[in-house]
C-alpha atoms as a PDB file:
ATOM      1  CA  UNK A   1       0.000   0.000   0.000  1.00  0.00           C
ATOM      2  CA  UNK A   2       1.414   3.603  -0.347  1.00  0.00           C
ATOM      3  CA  UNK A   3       1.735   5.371   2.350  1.00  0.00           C
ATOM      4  CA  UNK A   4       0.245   9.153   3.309  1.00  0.00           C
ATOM      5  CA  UNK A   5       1.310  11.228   6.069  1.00  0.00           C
ATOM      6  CA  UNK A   6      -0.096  14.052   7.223  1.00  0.00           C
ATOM      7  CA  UNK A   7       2.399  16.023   8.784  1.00  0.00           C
ATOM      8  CA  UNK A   8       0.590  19.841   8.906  1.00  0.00           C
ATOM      9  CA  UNK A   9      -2.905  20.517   8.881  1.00  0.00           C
ATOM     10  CA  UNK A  10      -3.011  23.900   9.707  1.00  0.00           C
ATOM     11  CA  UNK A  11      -4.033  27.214   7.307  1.00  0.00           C
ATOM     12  CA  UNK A  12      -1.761  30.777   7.551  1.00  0.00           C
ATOM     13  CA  UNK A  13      -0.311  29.869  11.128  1.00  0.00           C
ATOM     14  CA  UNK A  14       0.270  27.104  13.377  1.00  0.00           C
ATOM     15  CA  UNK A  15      -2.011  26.243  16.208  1.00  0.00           C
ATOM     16  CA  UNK A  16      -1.513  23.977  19.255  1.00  0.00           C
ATOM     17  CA  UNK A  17      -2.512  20.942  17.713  1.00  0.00           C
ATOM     18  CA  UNK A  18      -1.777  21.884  14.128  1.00  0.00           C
ATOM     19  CA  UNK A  19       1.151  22.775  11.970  1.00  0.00           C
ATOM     20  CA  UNK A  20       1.117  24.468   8.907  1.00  0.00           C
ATOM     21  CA  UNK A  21       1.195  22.842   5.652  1.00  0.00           C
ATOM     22  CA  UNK A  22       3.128  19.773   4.750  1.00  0.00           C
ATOM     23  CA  UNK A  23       2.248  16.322   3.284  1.00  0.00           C
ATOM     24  CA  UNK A  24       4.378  12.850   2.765  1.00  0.00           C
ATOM     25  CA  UNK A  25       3.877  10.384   0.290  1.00  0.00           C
ATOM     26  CA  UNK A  26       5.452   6.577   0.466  1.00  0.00           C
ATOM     27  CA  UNK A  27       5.113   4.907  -2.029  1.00  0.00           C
ATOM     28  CA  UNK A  28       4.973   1.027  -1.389  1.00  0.00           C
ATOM     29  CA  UNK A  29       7.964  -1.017  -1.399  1.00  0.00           C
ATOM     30  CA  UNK A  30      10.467   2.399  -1.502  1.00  0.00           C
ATOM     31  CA  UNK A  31      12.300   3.464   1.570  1.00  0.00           C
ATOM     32  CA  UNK A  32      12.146   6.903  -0.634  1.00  0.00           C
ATOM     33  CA  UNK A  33       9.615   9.474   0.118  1.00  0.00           C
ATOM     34  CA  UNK A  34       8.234  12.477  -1.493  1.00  0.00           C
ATOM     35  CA  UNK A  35       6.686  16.020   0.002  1.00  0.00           C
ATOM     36  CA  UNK A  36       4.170  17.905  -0.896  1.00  0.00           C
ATOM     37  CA  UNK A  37       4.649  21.649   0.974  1.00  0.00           C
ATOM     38  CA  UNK A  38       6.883  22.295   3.468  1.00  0.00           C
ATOM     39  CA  UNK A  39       5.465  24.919   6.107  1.00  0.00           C
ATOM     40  CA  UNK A  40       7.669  26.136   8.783  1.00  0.00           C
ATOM     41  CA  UNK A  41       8.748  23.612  11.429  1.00  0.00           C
ATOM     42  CA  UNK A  42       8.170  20.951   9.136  1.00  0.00           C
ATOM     43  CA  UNK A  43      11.204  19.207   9.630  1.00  0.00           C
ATOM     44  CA  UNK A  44      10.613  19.098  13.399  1.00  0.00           C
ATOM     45  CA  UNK A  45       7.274  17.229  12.247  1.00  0.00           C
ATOM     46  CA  UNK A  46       9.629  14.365  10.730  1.00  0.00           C
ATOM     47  CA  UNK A  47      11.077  13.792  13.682  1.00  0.00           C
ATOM     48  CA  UNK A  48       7.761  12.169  15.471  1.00  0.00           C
ATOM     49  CA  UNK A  49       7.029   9.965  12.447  1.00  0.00           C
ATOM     50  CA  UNK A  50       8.928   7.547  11.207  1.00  0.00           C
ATOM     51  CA  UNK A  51      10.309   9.498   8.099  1.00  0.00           C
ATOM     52  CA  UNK A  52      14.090  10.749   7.594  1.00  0.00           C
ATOM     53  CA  UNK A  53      15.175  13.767   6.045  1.00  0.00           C
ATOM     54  CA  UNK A  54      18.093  11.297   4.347  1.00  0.00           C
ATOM     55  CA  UNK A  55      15.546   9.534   2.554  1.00  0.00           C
ATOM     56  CA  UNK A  56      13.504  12.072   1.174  1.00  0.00           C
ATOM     57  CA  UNK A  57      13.837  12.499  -2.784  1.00  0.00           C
ATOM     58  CA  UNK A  58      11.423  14.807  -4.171  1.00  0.00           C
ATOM     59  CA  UNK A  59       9.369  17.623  -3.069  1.00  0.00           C
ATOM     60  CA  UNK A  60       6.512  19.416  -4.925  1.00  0.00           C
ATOM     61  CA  UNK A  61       5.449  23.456  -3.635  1.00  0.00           C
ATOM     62  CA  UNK A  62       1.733  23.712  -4.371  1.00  0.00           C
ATOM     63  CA  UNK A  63       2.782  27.736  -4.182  1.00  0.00           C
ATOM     64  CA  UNK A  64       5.012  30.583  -2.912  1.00  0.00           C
ATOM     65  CA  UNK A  65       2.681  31.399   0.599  1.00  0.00           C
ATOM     66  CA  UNK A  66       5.125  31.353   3.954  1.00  0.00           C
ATOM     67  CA  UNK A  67       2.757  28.499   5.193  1.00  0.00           C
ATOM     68  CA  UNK A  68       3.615  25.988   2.654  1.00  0.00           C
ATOM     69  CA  UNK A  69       7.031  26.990   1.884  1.00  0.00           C
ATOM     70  CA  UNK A  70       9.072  28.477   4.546  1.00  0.00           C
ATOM     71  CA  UNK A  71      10.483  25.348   6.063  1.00  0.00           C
ATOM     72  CA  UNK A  72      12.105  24.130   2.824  1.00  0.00           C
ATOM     73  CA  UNK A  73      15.459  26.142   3.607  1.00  0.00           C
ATOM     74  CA  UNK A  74      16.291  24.537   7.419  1.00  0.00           C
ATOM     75  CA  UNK A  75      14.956  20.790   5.929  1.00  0.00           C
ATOM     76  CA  UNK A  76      17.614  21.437   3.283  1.00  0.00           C
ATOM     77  CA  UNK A  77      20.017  22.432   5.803  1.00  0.00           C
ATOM     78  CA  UNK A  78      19.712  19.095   7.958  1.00  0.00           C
ATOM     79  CA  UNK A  79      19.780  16.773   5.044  1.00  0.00           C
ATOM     80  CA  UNK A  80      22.466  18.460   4.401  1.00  0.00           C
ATOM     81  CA  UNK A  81      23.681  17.887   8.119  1.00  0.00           C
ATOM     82  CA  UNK A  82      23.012  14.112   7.734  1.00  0.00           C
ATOM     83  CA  UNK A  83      25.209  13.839   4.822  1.00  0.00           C
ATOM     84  CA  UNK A  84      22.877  12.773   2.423  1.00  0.00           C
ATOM     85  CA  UNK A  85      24.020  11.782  -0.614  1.00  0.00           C
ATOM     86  CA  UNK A  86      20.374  10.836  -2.714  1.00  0.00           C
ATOM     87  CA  UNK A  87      20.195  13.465  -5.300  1.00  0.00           C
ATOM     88  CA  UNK A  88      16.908  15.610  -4.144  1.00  0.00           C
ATOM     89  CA  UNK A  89      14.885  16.988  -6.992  1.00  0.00           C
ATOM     90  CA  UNK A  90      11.995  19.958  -5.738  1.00  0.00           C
ATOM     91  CA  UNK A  91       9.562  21.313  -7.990  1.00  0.00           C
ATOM     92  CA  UNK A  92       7.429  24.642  -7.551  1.00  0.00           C
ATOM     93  CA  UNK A  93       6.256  27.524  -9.111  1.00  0.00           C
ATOM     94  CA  UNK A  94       8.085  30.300 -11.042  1.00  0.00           C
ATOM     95  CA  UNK A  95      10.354  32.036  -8.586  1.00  0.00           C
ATOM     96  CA  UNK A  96      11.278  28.825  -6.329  1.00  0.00           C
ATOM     97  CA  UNK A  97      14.666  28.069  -7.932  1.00  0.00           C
ATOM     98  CA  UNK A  98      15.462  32.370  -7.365  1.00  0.00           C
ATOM     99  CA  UNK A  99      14.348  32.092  -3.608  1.00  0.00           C
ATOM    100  CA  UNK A 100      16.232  28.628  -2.818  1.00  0.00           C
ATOM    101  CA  UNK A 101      19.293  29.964  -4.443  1.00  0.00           C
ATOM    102  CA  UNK A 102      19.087  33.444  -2.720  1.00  0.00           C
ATOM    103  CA  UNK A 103      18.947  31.964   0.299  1.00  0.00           C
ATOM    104  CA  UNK A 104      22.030  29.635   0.129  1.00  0.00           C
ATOM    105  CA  UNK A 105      23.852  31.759  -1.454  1.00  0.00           C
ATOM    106  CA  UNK A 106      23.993  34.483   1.646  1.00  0.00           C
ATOM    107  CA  UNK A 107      23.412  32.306   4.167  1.00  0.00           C
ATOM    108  CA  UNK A 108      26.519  29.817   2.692  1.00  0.00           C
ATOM    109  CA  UNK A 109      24.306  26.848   2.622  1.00  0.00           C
ATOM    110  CA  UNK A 110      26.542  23.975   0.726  1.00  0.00           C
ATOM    111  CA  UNK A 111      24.249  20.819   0.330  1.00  0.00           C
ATOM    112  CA  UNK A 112      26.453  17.634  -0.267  1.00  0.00           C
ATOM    113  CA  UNK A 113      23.788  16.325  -2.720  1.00  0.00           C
ATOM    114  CA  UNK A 114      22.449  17.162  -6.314  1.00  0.00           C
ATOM    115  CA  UNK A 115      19.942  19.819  -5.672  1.00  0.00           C
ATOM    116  CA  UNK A 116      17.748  20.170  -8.990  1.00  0.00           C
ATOM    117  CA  UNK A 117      15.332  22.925  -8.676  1.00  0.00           C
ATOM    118  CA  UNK A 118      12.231  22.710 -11.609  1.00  0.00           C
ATOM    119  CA  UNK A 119       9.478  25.003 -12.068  1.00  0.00           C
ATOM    120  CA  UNK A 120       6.762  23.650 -13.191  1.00  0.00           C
ATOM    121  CA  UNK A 121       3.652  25.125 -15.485  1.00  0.00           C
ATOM    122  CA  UNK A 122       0.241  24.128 -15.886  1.00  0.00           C
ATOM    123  CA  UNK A 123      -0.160  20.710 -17.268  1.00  0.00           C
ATOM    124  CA  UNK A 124       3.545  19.828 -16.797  1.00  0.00           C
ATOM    125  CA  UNK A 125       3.286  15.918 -16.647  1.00  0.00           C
ATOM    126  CA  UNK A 126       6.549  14.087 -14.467  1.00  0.00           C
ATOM    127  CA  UNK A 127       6.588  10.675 -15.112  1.00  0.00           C
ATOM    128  CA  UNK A 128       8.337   8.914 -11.731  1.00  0.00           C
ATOM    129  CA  UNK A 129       8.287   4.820 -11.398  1.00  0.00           C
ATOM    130  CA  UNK A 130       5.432   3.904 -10.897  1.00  0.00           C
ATOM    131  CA  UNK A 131       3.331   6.956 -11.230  1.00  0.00           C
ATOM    132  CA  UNK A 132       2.806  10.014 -13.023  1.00  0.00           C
ATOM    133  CA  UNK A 133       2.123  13.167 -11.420  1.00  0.00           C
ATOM    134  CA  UNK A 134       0.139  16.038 -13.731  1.00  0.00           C
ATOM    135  CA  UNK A 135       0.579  19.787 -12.673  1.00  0.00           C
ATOM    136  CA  UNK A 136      -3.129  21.502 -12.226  1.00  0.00           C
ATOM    137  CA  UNK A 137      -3.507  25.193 -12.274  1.00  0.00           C
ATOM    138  CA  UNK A 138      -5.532  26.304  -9.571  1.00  0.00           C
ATOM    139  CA  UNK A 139      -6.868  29.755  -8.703  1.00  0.00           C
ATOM    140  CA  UNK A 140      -5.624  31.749  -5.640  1.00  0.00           C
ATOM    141  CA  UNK A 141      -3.907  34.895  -5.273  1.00  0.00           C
ATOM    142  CA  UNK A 142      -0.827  34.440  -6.080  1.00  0.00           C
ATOM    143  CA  UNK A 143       0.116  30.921  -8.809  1.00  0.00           C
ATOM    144  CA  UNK A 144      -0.850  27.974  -7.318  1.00  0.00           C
ATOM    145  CA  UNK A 145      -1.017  24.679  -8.349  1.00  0.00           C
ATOM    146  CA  UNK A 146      -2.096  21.004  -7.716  1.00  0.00           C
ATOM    147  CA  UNK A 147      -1.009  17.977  -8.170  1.00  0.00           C
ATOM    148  CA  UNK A 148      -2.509  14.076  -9.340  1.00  0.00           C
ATOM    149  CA  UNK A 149      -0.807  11.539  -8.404  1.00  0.00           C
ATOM    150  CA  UNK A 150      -1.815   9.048 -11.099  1.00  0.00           C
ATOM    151  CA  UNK A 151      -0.077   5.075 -10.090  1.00  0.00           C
ATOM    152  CA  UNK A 152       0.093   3.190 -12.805  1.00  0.00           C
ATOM    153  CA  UNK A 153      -1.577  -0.207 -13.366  1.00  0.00           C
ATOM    154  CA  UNK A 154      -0.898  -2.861 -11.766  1.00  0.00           C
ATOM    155  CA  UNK A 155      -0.936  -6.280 -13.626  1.00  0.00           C
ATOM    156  CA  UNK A 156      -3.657  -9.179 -13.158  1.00  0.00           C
ATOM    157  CA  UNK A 157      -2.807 -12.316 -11.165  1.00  0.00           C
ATOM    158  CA  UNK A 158      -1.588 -14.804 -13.110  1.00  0.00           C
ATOM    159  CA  UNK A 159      -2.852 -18.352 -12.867  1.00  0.00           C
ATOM    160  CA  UNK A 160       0.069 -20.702 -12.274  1.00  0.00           C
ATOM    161  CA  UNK A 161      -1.969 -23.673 -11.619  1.00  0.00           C
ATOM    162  CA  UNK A 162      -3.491 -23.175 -14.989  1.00  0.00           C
ATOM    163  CA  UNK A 163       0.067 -22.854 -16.285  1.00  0.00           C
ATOM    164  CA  UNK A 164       1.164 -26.284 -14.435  1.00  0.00           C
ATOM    165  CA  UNK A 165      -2.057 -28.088 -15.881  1.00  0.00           C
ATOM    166  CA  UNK A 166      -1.194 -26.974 -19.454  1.00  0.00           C
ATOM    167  CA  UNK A 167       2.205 -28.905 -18.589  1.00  0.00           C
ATOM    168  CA  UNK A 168       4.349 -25.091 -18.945  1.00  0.00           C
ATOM    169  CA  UNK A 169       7.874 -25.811 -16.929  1.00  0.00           C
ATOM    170  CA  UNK A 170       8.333 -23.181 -14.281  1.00  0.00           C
ATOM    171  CA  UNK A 171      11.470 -20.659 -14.701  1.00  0.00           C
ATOM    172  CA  UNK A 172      12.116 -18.175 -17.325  1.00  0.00           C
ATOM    173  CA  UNK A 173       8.473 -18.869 -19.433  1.00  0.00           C
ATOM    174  CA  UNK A 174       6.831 -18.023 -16.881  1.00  0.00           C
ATOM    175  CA  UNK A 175       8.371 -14.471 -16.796  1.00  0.00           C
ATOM    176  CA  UNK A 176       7.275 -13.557 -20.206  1.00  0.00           C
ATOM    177  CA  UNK A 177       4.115 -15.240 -19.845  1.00  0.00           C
ATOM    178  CA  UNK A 178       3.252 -12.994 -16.754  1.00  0.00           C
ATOM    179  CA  UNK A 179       4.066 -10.141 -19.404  1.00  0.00           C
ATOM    180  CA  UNK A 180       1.419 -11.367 -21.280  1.00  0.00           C
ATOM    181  CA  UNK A 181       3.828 -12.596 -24.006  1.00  0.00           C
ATOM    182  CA  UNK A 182       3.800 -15.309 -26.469  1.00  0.00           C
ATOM    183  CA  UNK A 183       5.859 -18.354 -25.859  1.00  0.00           C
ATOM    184  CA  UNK A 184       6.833 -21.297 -27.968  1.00  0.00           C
ATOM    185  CA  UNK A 185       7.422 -24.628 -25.539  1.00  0.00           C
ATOM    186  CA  UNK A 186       9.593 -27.338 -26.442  1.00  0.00           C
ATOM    187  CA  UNK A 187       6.816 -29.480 -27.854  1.00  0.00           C
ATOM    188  CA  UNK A 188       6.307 -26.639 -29.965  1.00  0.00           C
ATOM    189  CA  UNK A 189       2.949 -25.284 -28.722  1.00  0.00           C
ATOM    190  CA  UNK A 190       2.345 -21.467 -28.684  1.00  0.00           C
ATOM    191  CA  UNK A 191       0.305 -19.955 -25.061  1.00  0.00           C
ATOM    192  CA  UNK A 192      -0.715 -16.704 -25.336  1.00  0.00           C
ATOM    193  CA  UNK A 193       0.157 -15.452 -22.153  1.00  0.00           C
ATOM    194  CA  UNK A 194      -3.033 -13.044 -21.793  1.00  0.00           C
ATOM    195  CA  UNK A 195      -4.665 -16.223 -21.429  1.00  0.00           C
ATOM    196  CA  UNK A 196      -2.955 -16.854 -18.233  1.00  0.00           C
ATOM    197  CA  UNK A 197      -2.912 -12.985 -16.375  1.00  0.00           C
ATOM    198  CA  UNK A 198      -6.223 -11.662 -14.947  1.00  0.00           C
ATOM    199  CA  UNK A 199      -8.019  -8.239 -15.905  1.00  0.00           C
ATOM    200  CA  UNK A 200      -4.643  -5.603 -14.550  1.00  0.00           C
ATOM    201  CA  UNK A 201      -6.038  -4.121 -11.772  1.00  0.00           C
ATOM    202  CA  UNK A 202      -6.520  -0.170 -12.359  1.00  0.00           C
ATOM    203  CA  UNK A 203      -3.567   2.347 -10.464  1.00  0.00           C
ATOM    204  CA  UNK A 204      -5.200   4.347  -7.709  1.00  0.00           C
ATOM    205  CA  UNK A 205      -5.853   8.228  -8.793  1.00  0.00           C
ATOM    206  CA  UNK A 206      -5.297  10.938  -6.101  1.00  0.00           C
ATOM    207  CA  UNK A 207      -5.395  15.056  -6.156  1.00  0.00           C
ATOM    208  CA  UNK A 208      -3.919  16.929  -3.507  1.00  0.00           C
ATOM    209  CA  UNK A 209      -4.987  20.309  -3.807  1.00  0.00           C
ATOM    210  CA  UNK A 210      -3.027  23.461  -2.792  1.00  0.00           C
ATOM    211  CA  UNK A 211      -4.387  26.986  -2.037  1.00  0.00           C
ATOM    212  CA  UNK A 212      -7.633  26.968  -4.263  1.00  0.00           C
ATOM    213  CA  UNK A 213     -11.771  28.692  -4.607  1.00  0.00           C
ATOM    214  CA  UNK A 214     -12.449  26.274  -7.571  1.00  0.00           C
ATOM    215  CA  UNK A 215     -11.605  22.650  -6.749  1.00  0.00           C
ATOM    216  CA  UNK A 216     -13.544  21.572  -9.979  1.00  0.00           C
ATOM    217  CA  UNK A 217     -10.078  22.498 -11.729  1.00  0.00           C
ATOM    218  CA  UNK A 218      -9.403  18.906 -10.958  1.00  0.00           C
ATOM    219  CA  UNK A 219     -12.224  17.745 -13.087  1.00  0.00           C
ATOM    220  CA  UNK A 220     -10.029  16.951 -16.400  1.00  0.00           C
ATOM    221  CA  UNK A 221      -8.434  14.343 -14.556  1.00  0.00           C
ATOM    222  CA  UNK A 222     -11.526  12.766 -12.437  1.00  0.00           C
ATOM    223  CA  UNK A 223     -12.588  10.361 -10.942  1.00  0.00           C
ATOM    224  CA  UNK A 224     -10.459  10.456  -7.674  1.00  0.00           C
ATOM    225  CA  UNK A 225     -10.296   7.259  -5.185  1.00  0.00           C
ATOM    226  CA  UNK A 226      -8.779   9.987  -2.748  1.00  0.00           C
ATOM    227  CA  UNK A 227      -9.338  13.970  -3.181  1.00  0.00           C
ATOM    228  CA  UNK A 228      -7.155  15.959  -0.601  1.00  0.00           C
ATOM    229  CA  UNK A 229      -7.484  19.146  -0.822  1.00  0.00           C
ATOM    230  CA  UNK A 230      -7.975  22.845   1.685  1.00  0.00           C
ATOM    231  CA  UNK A 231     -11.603  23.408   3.347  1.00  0.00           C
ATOM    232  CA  UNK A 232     -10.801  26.187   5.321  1.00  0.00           C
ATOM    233  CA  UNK A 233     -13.984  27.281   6.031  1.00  0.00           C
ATOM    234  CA  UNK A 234     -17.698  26.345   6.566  1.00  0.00           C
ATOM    235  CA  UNK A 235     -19.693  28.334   3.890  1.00  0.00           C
ATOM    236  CA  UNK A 236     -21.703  30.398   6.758  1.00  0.00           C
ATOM    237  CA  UNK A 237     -18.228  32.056   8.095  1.00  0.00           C
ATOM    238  CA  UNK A 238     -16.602  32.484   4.757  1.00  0.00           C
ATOM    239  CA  UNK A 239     -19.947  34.472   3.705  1.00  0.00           C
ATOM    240  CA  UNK A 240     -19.673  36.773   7.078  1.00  0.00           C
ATOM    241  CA  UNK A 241     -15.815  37.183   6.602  1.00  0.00           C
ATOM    242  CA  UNK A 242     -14.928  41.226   6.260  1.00  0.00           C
ATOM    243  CA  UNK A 243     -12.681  40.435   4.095  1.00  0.00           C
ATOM    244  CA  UNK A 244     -12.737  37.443   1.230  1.00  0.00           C
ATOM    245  CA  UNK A 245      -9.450  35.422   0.637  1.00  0.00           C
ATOM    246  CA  UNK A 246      -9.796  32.820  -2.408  1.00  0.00           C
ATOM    247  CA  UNK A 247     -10.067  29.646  -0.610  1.00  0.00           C
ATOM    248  CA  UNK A 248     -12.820  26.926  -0.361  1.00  0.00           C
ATOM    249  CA  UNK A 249     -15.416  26.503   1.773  1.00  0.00           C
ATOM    250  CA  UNK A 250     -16.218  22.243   3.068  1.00  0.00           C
ATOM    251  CA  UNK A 251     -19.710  23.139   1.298  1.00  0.00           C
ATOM    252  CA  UNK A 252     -17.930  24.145  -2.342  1.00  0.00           C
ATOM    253  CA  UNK A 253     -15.586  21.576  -2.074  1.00  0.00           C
ATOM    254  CA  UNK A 254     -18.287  18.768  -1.196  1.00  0.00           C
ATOM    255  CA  UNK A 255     -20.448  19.886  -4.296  1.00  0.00           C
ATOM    256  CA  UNK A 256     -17.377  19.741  -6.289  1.00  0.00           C
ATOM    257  CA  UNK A 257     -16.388  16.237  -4.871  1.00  0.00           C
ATOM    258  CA  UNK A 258     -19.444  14.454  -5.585  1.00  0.00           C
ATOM    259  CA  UNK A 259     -19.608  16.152  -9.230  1.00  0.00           C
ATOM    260  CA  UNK A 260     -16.538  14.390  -9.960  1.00  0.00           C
ATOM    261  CA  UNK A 261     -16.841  10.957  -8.423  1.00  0.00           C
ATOM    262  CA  UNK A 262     -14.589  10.957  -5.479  1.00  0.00           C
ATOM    263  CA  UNK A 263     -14.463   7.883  -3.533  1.00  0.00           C
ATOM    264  CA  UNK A 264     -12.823   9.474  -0.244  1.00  0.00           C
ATOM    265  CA  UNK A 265     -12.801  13.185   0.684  1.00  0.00           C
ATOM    266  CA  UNK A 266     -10.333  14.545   3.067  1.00  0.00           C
ATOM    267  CA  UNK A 267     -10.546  18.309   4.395  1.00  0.00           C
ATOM    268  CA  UNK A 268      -7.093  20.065   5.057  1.00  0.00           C
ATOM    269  CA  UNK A 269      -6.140  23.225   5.410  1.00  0.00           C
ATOM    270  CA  UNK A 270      -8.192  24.088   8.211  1.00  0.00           C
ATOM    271  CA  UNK A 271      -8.604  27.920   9.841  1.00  0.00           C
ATOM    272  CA  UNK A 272      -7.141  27.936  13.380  1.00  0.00           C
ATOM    273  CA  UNK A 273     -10.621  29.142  14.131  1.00  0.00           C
ATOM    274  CA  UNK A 274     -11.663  25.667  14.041  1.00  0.00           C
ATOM    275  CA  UNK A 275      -9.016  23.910  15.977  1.00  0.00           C
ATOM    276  CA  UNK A 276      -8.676  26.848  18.847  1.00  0.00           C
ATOM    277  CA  UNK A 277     -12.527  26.691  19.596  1.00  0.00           C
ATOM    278  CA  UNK A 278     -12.977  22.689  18.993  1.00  0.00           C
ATOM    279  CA  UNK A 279     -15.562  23.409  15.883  1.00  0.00           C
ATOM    280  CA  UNK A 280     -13.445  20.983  13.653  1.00  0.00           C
ATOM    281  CA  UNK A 281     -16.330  18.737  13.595  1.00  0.00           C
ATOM    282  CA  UNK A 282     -18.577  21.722  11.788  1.00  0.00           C
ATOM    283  CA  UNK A 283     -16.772  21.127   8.094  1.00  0.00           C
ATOM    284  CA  UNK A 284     -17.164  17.517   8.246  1.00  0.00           C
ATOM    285  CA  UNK A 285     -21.244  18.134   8.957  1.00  0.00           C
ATOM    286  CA  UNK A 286     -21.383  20.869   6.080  1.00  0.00           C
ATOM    287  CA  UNK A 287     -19.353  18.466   3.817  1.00  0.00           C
ATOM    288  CA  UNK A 288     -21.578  15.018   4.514  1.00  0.00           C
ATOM    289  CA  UNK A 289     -24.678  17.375   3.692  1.00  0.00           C
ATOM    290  CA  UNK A 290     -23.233  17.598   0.024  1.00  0.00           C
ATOM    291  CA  UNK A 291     -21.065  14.480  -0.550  1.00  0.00           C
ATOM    292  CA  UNK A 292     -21.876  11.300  -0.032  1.00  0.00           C
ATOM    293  CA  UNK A 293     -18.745   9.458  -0.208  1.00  0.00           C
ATOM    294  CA  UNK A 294     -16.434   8.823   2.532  1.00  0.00           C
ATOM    295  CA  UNK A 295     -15.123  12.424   4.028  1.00  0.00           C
ATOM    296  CA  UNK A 296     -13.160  13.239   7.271  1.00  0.00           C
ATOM    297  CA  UNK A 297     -10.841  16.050   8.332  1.00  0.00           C
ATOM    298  CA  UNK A 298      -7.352  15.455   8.403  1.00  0.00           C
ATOM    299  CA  UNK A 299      -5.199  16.144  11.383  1.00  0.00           C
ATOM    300  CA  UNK A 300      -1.226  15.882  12.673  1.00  0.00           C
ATOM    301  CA  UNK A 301       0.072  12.519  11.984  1.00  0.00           C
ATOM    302  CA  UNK A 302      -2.291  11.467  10.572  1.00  0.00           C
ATOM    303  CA  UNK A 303      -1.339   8.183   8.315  1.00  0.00           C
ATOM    304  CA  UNK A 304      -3.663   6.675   5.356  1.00  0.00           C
ATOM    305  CA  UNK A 305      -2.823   3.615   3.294  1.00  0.00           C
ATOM    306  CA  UNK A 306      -4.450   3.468  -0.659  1.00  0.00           C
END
């Protein structure tokens, strides 16, 4: 199963139970781990889960805000520290390779790993093994983007008692038969190995969502087993706010959820005004009045398997 890890929940600050934005990804099988945001303090996160700044090979900045970049610079610094050697590839919006290199350059910061820096554009597709991952614009106030995390396909079972009965000798055949290739045995009958794998079993589709008013920007790419993405608000205190900031409310992004067939729902993002007062449990009530799938808020350390 891959592997998700909350590791900041929070929106604009940091509460006592939250910290600001920051998500891990695991894939299965990899001791190698990827990032998505990295709010201040992030890298003091890492150290109550069991992730390592050594292992860590990719992160991906939804967008420039303090609260979902401003602990990139001090994780940096103590990968750095632990003598990593992994190259560690990050990829953001325009103006992330300037800041990163700003920043080392006057505060002497000399990484003993391949740093490559990439900004990325809308639809900018990275193909990783295993997975994809395609680059959504999203609409905020400054460029912001999302991200689906698209695992590939995973092949059917194949049937090695059927394989036995047809009188196929185990070893190398079997390989290319599990390919679904064509083989020629010794008797000089051809199996079609398609006849011998199962219907491949379809990769699981995810969006993680960063600063956003429009989550049906994802829709190009839907459906979604698992939609992450920012509710900051119920819709009743975004409409009484003095002042409007482009974010999404747990009503929008419900509507927009079951419009594109998500399976699971997951609020982040949330408004300290939530978490200081204990009224977390007010966006999952607004959202389960307009989705009908599975929907919860995420929180800390939290950990999911899909």
């Amino acid at each position: 199963m891959n592997k998700i890890i909350f590791l900041g929940t929070s929106a604009g600050v940091p509460t006592r139970n939250r910290n600001v934005s920051a998500l891990a990804l695991q894939p299965e099988n990899s001791k190698a781990w990827m990032l998505f945001d990295c709010g201040e303090g992030t890298q003091h996160q890492l150290l109550k889960t069991s992730l390592s700044a050594y292992n860590l090979s990719r992160i991906f900045i939804t967008h420039l805000h303090g609260d979902h970049v401003y602990g990139l610079c001090g994780l940096l610094a103590s990968k750095g520290m632990q003598r990593a050697e992994m190259p560690l590839e990050i990829y953001g919006p325009p103006g992330i390779k300037e800041m990163l290199e700003t920043v080392m350059k006057f505060s002497q910061l000399n990484l003993p790993f391949d740093l490559k820096i990439f900004e990325i554009s809308k639809d900018t597709t990275m193909r990783f093994e295993g997975m994809r991952i395609v680059v959504v614009e999203l609409s905020h106030s400054i460029t912001s983007y999302g991200f689906v995390v698209i695992f590939d396909d995973t092949p059917g079972r194949f049937d090695i008692e059927k394989a036995k009965a047809l009188g196929i000798p185990e070893g190398p055949l079997y390989s290319k038969l599990k390919r679904g290739e064509t083989v020629k045995l010794p008797d000089g009958r051809s199996i079609d190995g398609r006849d011998l794998v199962g219907v491949p079993k379809k990769g699981r589709r995810i969006a993680i969502g960063g600063d956003n008013d429009d989550p049906l920007l994802f829709s190009p790419f839907a459906p979604y087993d698992l939609m992450i993405h920012e509710a900051t608000y119920t819709q009743y205190d975004f409409d009484h706010l003095p002042r409007k900031f482009k974010h999404t409310t747990a009503k929008q992004l419900a509507e927009a959820a079951q419009k594109m067939g998500v399976e699971w729902l997951i609020l982040n993002h949330i408004s300290p005004r939530y978490d200081k007062k204990g009224r977390v449990s007010e966006l999952v009530e607004e959202a389960k009045r307009h989705f009908d799938g599975n929907v919860e808020v995420a929180y800390d350390f939290m950990q999911i398997e899909i």
